[in-house]
C-alpha atoms as a PDB file:
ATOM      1  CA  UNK A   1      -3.361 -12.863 -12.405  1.00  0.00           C
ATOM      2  CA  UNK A   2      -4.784 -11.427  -9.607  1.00  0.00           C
ATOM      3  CA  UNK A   3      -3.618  -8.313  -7.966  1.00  0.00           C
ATOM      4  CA  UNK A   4      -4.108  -6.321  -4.840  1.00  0.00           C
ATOM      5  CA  UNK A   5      -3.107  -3.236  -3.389  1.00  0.00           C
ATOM      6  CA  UNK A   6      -1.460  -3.817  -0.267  1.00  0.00           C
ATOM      7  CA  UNK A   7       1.575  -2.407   2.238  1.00  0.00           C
ATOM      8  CA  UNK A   8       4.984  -4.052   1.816  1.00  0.00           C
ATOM      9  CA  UNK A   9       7.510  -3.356   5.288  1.00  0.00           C
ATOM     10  CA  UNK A  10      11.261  -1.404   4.315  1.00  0.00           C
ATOM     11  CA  UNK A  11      13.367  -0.278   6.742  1.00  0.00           C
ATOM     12  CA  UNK A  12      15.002  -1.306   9.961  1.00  0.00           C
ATOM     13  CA  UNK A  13      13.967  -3.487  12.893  1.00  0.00           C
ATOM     14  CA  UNK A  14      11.471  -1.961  15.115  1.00  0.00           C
ATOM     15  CA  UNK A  15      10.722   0.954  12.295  1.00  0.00           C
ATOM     16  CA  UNK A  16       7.412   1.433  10.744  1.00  0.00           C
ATOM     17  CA  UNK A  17       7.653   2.338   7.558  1.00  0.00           C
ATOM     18  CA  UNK A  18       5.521   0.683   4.937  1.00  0.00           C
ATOM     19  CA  UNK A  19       5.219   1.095   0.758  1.00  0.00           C
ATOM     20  CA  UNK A  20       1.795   1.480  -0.787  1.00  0.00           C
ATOM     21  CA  UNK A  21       2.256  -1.157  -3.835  1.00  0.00           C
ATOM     22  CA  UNK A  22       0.111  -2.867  -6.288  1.00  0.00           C
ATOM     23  CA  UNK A  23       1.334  -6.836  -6.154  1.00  0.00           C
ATOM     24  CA  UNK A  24      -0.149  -9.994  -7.398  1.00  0.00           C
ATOM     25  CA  UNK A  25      -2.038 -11.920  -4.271  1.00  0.00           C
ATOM     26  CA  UNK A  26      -0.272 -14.911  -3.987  1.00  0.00           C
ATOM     27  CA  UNK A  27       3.271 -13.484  -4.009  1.00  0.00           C
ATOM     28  CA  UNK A  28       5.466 -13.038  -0.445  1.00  0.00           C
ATOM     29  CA  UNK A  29       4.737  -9.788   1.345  1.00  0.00           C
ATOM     30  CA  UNK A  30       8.135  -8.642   0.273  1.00  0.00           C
ATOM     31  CA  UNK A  31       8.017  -9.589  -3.296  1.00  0.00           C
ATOM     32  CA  UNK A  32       8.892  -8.073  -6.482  1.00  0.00           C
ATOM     33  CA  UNK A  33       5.875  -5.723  -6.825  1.00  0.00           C
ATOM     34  CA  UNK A  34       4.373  -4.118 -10.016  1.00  0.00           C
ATOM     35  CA  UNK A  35       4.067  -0.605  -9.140  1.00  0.00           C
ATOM     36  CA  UNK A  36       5.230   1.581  -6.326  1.00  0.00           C
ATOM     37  CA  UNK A  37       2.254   3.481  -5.601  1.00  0.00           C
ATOM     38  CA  UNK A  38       2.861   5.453  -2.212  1.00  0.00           C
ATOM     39  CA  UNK A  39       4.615   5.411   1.755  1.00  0.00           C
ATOM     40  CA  UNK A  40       3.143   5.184   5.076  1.00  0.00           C
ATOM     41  CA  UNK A  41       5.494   6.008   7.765  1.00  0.00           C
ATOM     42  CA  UNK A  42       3.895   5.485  11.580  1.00  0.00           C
ATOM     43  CA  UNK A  43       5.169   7.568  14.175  1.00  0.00           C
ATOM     44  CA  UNK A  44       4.002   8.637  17.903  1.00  0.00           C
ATOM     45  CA  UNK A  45       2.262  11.240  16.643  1.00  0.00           C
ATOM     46  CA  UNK A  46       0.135   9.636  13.674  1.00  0.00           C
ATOM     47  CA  UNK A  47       0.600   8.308  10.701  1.00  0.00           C
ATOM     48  CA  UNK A  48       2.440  10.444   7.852  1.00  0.00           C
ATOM     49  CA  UNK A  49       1.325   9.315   4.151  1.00  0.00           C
ATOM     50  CA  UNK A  50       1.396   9.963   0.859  1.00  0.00           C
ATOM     51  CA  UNK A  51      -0.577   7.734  -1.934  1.00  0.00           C
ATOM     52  CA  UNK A  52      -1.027   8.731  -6.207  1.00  0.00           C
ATOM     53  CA  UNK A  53      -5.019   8.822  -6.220  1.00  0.00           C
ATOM     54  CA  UNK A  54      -4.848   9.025 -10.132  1.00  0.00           C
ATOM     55  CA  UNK A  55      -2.703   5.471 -10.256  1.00  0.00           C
ATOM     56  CA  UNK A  56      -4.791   4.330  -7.368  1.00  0.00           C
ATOM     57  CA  UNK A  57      -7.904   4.597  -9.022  1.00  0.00           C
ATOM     58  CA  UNK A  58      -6.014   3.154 -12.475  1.00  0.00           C
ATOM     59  CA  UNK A  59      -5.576  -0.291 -10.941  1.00  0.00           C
ATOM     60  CA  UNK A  60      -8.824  -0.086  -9.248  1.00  0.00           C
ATOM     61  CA  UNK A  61     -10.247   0.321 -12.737  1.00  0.00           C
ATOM     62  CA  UNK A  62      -8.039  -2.610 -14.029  1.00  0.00           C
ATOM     63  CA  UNK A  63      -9.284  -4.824 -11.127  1.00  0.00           C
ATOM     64  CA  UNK A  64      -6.924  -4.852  -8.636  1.00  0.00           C
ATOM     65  CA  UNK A  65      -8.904  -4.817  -4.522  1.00  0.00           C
ATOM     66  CA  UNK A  66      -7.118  -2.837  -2.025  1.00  0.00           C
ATOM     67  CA  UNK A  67      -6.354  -4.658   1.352  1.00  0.00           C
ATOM     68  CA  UNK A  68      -8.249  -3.913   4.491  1.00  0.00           C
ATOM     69  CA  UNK A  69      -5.089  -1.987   5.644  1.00  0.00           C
ATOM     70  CA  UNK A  70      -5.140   0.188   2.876  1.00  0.00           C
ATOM     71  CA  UNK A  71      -9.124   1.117   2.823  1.00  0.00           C
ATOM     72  CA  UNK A  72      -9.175   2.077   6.419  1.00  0.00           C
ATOM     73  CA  UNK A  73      -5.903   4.254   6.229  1.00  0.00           C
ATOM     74  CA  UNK A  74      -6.326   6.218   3.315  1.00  0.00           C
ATOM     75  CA  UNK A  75     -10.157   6.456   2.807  1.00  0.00           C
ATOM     76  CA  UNK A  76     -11.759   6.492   5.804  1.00  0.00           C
ATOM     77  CA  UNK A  77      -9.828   9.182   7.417  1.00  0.00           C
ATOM     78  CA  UNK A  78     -11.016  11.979   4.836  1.00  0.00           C
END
Protein backbone atom coordinates (compact mmCIF):
# COMPACT_ATOMS: atom_id res chain seq x y z
CA UNK A 1 0.00 0.00 0.00
CA UNK A 2 1.29 3.05 -0.99
CA UNK A 3 0.34 6.34 0.43
CA UNK A 4 0.74 10.00 -0.22
CA UNK A 5 -0.03 13.13 1.27
CA UNK A 6 -2.05 15.09 -0.94
CA UNK A 7 -5.14 17.91 -1.05
CA UNK A 8 -8.65 16.51 -1.45
CA UNK A 9 -11.42 19.58 -2.81
CA UNK A 10 -14.79 20.14 -0.14
CA UNK A 11 -16.99 22.71 -0.56
CA UNK A 12 -19.06 24.45 -3.17
CA UNK A 13 -18.60 25.20 -6.86
CA UNK A 14 -16.18 27.87 -7.58
CA UNK A 15 -14.80 27.69 -3.69
CA UNK A 16 -11.32 26.83 -2.85
CA UNK A 17 -11.12 25.04 -0.06
CA UNK A 18 -8.94 21.98 0.10
CA UNK A 19 -8.16 19.12 3.08
CA UNK A 20 -4.58 18.21 3.84
CA UNK A 21 -5.03 14.18 3.95
CA UNK A 22 -2.87 11.21 3.95
CA UNK A 23 -4.56 8.68 1.12
CA UNK A 24 -3.35 5.66 -0.64
CA UNK A 25 -2.03 6.72 -4.41
CA UNK A 26 -4.16 4.96 -6.53
CA UNK A 27 -7.49 5.90 -4.90
CA UNK A 28 -9.97 8.87 -6.55
CA UNK A 29 -9.05 12.36 -5.43
CA UNK A 30 -12.15 12.32 -3.35
CA UNK A 31 -11.78 9.02 -1.74
CA UNK A 32 -12.14 7.63 1.61
CA UNK A 33 -8.84 8.92 3.10
CA UNK A 34 -6.84 7.59 6.13
CA UNK A 35 -6.21 10.57 8.11
CA UNK A 36 -7.39 14.13 8.08
CA UNK A 37 -4.29 15.92 8.54
CA UNK A 38 -5.01 19.77 7.88
CA UNK A 39 -7.15 22.72 5.53
CA UNK A 40 -6.07 25.06 2.96
CA UNK A 41 -8.57 27.62 2.19
CA UNK A 42 -7.45 30.14 -0.95
CA UNK A 43 -8.72 33.46 -0.90
CA UNK A 44 -7.83 36.96 -2.73
CA UNK A 45 -5.67 37.74 -0.25
CA UNK A 46 -3.46 34.45 0.17
CA UNK A 47 -3.77 31.34 1.20
CA UNK A 48 -5.03 30.62 4.93
CA UNK A 49 -3.69 27.10 6.34
CA UNK A 50 -3.34 25.05 8.98
CA UNK A 51 -1.37 21.48 8.84
CA UNK A 52 -0.37 18.94 12.30
CA UNK A 53 3.59 18.98 11.75
CA UNK A 54 3.85 16.18 14.48
CA UNK A 55 1.32 13.74 12.27
CA UNK A 56 2.94 15.15 9.21
CA UNK A 57 6.22 14.08 10.00
CA UNK A 58 4.54 10.54 11.48
CA UNK A 59 3.54 9.41 8.00
CA UNK A 60 6.59 10.81 6.53
CA UNK A 61 8.41 8.46 8.89
CA UNK A 62 6.01 5.56 7.91
CA UNK A 63 6.68 6.27 4.18
CA UNK A 64 4.09 8.12 2.91
CA UNK A 65 5.62 11.22 -0.07
CA UNK A 66 3.84 14.41 0.05
CA UNK A 67 2.52 15.74 -3.39
CA UNK A 68 4.15 18.58 -5.19
CA UNK A 69 1.14 20.73 -4.02
CA UNK A 70 1.74 20.09 -0.61
CA UNK A 71 5.79 20.66 -0.51
CA UNK A 72 5.58 23.99 -2.16
CA UNK A 73 2.63 25.29 0.09
CA UNK A 74 3.59 24.41 3.39
CA UNK A 75 7.45 24.18 3.29
CA UNK A 76 8.73 26.44 1.10
CA UNK A 77 6.97 29.44 2.35
CA UNK A 78 8.75 29.35 5.92
Amino acid sequence: MSLVVRLTKVGRRGESKFRVVVIEKRSRRDGKPVELLGWLIKTTKGPTSEINKERYSYWLSKGARPSDSIRKLFFERS
